[in-house]
N, C-alpha and C. Protein backbone atom coordinates (compact mmCIF):
# COMPACT_ATOMS: atom_id res chain seq x y z
N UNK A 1 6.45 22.22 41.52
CA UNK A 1 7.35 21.98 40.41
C UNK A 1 8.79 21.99 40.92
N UNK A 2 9.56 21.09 40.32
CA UNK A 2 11.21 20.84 41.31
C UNK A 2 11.95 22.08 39.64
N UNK A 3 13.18 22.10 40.38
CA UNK A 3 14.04 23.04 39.34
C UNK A 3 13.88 22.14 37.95
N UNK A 4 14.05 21.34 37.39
CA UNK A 4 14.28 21.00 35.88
C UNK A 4 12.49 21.23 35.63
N UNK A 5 11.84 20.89 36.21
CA UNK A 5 10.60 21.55 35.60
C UNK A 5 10.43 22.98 35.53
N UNK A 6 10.54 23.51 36.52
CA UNK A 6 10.36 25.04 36.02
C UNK A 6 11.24 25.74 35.20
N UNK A 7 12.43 24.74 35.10
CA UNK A 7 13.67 25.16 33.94
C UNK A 7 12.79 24.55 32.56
N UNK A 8 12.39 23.81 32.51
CA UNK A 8 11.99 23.21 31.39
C UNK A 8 10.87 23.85 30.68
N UNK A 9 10.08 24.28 31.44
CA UNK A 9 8.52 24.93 30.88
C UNK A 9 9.34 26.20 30.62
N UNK A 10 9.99 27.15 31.43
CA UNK A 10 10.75 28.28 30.82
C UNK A 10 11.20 28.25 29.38
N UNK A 11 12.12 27.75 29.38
CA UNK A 11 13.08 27.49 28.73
C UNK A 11 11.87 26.98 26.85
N UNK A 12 10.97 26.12 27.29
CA UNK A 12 10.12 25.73 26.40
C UNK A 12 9.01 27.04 25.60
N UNK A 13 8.52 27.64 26.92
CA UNK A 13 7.85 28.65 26.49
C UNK A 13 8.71 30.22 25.93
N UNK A 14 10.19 30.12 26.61
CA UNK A 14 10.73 31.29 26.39
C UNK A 14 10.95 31.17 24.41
N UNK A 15 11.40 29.75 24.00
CA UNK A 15 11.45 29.50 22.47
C UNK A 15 10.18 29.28 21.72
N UNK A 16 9.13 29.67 22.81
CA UNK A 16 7.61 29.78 22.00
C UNK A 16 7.03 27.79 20.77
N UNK A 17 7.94 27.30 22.00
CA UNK A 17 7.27 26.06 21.85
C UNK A 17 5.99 25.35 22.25
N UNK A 18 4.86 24.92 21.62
CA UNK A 18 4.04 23.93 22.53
C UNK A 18 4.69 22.62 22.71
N UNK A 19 4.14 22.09 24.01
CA UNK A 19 4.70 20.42 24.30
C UNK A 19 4.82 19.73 22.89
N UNK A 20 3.84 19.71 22.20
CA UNK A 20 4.17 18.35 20.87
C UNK A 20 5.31 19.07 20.20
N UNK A 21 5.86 20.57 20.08
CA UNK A 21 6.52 20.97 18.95
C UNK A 21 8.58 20.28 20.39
N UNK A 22 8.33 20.97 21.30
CA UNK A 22 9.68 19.76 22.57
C UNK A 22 9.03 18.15 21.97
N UNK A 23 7.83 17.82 22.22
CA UNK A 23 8.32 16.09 22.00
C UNK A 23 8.96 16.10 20.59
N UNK A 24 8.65 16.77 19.74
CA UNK A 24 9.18 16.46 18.50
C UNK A 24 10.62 16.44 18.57
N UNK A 25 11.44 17.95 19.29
CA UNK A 25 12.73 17.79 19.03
C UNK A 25 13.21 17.21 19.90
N UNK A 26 12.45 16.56 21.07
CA UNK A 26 13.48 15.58 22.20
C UNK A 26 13.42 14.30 21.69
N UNK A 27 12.26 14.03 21.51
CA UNK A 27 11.83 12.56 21.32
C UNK A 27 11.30 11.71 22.69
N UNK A 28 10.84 13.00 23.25
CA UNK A 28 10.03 11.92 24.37
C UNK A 28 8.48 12.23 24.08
N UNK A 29 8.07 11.66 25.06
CA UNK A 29 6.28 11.88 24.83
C UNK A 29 5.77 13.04 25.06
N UNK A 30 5.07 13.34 25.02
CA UNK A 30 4.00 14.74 25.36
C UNK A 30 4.11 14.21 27.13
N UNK A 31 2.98 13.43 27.07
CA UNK A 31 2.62 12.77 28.71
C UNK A 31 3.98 12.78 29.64
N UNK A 32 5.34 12.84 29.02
CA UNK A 32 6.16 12.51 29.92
C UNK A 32 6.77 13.85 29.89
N UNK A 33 6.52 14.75 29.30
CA UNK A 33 7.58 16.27 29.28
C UNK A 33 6.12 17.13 30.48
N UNK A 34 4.88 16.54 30.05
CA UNK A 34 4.02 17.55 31.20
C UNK A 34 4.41 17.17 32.61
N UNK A 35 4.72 15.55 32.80
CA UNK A 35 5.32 15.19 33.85
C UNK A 35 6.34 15.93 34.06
N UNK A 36 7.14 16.04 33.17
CA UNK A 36 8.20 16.29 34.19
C UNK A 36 8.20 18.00 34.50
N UNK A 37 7.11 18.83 33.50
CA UNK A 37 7.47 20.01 33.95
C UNK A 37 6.77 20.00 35.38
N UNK A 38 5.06 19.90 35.49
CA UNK A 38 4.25 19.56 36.97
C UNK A 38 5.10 18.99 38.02
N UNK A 39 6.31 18.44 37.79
CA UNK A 39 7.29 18.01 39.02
C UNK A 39 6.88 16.64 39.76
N UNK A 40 5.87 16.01 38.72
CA UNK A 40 5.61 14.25 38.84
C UNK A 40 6.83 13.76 38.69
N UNK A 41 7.88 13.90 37.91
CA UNK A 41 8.64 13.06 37.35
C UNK A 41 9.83 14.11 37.95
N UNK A 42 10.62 13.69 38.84
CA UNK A 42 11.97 14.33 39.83
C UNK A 42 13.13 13.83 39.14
N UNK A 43 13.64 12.73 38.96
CA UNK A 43 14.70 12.12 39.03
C UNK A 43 14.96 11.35 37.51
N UNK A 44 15.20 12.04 36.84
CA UNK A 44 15.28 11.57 35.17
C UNK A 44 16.91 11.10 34.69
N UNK A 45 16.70 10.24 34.08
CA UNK A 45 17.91 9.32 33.55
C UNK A 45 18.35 10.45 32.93
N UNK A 46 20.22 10.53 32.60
CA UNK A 46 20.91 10.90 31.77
C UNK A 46 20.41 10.79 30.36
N UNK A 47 19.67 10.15 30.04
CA UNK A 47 19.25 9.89 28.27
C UNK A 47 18.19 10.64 28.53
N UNK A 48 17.14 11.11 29.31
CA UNK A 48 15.89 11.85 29.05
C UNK A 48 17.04 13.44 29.49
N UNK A 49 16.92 13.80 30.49
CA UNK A 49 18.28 15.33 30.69
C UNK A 49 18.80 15.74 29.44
N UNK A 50 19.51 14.26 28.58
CA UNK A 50 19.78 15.03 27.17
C UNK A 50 18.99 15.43 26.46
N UNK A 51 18.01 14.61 26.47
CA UNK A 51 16.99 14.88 24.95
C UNK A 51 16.51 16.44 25.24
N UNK A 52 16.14 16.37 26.76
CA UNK A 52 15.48 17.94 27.02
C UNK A 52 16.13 18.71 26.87
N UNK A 53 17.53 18.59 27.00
CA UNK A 53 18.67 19.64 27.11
C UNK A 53 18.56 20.41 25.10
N UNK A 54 18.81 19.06 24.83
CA UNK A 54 18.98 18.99 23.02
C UNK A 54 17.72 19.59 22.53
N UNK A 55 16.81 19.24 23.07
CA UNK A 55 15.27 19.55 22.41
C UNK A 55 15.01 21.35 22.64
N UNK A 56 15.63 22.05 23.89
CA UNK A 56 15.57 23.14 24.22
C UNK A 56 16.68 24.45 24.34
N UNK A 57 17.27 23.37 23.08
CA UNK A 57 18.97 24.37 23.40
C UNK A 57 19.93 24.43 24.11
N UNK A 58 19.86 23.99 25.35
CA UNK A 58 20.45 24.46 26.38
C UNK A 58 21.59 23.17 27.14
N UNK A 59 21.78 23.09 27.85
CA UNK A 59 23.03 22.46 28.58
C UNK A 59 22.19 21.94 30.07
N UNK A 60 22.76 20.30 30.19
CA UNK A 60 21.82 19.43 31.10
C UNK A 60 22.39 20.33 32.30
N UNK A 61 23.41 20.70 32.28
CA UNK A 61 23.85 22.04 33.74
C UNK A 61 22.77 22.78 34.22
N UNK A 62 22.12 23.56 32.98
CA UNK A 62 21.23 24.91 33.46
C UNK A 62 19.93 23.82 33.88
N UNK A 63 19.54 22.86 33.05
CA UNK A 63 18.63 21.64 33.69
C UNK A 63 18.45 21.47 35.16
N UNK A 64 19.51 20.87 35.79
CA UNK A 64 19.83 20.58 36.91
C UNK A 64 19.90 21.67 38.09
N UNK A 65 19.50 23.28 37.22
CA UNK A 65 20.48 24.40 38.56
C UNK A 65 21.63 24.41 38.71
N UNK A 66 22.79 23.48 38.18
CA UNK A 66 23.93 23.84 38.43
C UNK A 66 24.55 25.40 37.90
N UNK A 67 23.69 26.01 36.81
CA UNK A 67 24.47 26.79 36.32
C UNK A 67 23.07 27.98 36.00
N UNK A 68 22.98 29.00 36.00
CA UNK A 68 21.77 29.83 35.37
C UNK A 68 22.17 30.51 33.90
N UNK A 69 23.11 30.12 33.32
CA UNK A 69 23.69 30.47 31.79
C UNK A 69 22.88 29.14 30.98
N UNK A 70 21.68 29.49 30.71
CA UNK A 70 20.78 28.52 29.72
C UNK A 70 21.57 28.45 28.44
N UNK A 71 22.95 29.09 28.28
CA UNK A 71 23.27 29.03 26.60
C UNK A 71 23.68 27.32 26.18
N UNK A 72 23.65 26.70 25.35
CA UNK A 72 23.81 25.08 24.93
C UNK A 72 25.62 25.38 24.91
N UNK A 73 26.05 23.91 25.32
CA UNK A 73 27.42 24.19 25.40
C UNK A 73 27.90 24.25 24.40
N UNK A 74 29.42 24.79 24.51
CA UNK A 74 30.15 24.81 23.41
C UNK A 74 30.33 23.74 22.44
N UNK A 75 30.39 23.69 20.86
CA UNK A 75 30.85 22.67 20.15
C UNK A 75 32.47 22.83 20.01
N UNK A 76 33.13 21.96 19.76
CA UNK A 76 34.20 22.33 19.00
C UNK A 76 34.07 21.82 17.13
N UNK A 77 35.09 22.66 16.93
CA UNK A 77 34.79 23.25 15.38
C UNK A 77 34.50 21.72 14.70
N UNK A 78 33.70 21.54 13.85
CA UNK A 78 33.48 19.99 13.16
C UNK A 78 33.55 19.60 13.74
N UNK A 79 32.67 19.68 15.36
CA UNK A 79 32.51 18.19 16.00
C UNK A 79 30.89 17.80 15.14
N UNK A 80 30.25 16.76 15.08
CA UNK A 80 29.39 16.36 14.55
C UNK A 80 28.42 15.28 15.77
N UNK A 81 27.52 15.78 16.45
CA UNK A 81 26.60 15.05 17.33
C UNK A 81 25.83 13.99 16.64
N UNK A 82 25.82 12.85 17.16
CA UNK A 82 24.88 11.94 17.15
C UNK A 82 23.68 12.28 16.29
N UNK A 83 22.51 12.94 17.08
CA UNK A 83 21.47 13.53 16.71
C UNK A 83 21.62 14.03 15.23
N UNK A 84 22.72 15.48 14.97
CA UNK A 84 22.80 15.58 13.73
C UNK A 84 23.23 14.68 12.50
N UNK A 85 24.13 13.77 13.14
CA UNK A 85 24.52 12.78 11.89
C UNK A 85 23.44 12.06 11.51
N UNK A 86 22.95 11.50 12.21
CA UNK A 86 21.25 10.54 12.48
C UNK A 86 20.18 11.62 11.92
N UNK A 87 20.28 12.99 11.73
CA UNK A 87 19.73 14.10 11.20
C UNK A 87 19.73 13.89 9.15
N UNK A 88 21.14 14.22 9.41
CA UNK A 88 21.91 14.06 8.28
C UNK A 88 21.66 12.57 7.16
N UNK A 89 21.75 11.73 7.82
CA UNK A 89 21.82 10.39 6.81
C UNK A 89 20.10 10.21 6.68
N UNK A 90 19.54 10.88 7.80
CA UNK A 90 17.44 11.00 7.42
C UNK A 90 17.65 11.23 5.90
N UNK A 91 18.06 12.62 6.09
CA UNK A 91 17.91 13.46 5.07
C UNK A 91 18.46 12.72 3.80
N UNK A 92 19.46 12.37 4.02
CA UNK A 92 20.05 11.60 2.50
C UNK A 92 19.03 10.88 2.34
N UNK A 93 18.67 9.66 2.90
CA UNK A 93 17.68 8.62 3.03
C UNK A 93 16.74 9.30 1.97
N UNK A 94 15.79 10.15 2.94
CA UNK A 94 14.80 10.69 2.16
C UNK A 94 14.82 11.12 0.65
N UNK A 95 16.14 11.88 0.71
CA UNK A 95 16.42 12.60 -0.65
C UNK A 95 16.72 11.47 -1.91
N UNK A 96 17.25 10.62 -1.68
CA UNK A 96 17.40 9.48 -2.32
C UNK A 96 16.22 8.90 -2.96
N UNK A 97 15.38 8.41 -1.50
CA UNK A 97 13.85 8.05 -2.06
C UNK A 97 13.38 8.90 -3.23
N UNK A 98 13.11 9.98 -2.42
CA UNK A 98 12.09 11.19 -3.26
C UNK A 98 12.69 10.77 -4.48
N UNK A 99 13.77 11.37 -5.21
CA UNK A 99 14.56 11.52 -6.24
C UNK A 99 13.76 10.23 -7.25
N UNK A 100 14.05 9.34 -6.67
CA UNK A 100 13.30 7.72 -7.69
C UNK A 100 12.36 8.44 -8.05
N UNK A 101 11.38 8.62 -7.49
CA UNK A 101 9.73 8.94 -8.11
C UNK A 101 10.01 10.16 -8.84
N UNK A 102 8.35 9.46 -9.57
CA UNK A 102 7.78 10.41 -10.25
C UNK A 102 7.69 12.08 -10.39
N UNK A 103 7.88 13.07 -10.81
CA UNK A 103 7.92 13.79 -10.42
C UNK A 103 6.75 14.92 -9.61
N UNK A 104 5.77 14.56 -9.88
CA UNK A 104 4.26 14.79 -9.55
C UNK A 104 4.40 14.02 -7.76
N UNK A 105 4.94 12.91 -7.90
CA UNK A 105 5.22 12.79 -6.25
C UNK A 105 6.46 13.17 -5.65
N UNK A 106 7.41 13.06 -6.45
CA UNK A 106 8.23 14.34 -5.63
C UNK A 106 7.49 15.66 -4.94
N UNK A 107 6.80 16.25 -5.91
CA UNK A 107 6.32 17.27 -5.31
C UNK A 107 5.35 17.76 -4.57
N UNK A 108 4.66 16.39 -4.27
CA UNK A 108 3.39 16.46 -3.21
C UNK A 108 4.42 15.54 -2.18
N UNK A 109 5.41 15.04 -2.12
CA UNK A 109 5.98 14.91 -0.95
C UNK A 109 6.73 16.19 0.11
N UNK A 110 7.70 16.59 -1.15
CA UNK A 110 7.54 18.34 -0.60
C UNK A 110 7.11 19.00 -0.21
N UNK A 111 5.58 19.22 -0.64
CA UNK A 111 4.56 19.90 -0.20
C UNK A 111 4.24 19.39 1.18
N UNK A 112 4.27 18.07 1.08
CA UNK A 112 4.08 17.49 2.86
C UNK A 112 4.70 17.39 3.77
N UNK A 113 5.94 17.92 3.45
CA UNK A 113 6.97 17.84 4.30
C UNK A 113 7.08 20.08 4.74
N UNK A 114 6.68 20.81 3.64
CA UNK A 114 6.24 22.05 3.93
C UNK A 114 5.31 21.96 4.99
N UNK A 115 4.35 21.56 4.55
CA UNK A 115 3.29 21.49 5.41
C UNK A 115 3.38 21.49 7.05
N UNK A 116 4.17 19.73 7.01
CA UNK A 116 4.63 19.58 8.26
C UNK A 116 5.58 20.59 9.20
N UNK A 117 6.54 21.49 8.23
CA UNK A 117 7.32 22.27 8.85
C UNK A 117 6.75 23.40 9.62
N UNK A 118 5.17 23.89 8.25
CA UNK A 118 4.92 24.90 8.82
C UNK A 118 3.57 24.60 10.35
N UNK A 119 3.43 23.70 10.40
CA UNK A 119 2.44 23.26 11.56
C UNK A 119 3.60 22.96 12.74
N UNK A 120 4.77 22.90 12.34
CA UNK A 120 6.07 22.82 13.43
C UNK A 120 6.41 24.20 14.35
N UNK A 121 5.79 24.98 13.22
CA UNK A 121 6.06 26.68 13.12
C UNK A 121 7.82 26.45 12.96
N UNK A 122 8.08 26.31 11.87
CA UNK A 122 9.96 26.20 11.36
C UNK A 122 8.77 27.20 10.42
N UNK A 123 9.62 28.19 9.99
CA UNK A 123 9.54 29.52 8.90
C UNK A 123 10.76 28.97 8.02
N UNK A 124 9.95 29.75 6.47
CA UNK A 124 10.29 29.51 5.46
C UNK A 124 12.13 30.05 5.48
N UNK A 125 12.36 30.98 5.77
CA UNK A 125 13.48 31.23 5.99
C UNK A 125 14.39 30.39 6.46
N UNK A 126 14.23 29.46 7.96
CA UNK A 126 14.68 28.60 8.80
C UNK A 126 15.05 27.78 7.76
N UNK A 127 13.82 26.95 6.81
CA UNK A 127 14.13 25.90 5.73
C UNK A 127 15.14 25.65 5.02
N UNK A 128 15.09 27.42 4.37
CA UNK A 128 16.14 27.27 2.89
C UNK A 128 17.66 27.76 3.88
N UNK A 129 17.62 28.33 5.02
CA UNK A 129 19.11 28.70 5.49
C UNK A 129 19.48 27.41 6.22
N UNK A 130 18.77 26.29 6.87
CA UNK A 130 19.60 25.29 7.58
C UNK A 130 19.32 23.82 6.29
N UNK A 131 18.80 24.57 5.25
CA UNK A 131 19.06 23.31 3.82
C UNK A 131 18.18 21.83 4.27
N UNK A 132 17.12 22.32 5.35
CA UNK A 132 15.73 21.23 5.59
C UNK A 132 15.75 20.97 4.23
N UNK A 133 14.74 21.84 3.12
CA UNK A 133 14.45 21.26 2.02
C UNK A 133 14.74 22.28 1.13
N UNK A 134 15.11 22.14 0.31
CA UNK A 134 15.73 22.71 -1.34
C UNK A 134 14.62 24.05 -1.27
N UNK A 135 15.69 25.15 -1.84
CA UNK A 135 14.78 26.30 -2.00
C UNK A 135 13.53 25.87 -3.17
N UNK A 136 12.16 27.09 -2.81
CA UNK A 136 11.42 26.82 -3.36
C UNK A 136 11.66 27.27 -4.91
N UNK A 137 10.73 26.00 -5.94
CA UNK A 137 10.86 26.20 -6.98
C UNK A 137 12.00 25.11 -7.41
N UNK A 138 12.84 24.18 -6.66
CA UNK A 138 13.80 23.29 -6.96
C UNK A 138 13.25 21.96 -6.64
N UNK A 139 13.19 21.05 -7.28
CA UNK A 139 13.14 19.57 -6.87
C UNK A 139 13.80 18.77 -7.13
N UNK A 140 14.45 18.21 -6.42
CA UNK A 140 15.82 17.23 -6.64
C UNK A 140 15.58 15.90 -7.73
């Protein structure tokens, strides 16, 4: 295994992730994050470094060995990332949809989107404090 793999499986297992719960927040494949932790895959583009970096918290620095401070870099105040805005307008998107319907499918969409969170392992707490989905008992 080369350093970004054994940084990567760390770093993955230290946040008590399985591979599909990293592909989810990087957006790469399963097949390509086992690669790269097994040390098949050495030499990864700047766009995969981020996603892993983004997907695991941390800063493409501690990735690389340049640095052993795994903390994610600094933001400055209201800066707004890519990822989250593209986060953000999901969410409107969705909320918009839902809202049209019925209300009986509003709430089995909810329910599926619970569902999904909790097979993510995101806790109910996580939900209602980073405003994923409307506290329970509310439907938009």
């Amino acid at each position: 295994m080369g350093t970004i793999g054994i940084r990567v499986n760390q770093l993955r297992e230290a946040h008590g992730l399985d591979v599909g719960q990293l592909q989810y927040k990087s957006g790469l494949s399963a097949a390509h994050i086992y690669r790269i932790e097994d040390g098949a895959r050495q030499n990864l583009s700047a766009d995969t470094l981020t996603k892993l970096a983004d997907g695991l918290n941390t800063s493409v620095d501690f990735l690389l060995g340049r640095t052993d401070d795994p903390s994610p870099p600094t933001r400055a105040k209201g800066q707004l990332y890519k990822a989250e805005l593209e986060l953000f307008i999901r969410r409107q998107l969705l909320a918009d949809t839902v809202s049209r319907q019925p209300e009986a499918r509003q709430r089995r969409v909810l329910d599926g989107m619970l569902l999904l969170l909790e097979v993510m392992g995101i806790t109910d707490d996580a939900i209602t404090q980073e405003n994923i989905l409307p506290s329970p008992g509310h439907v938009p």
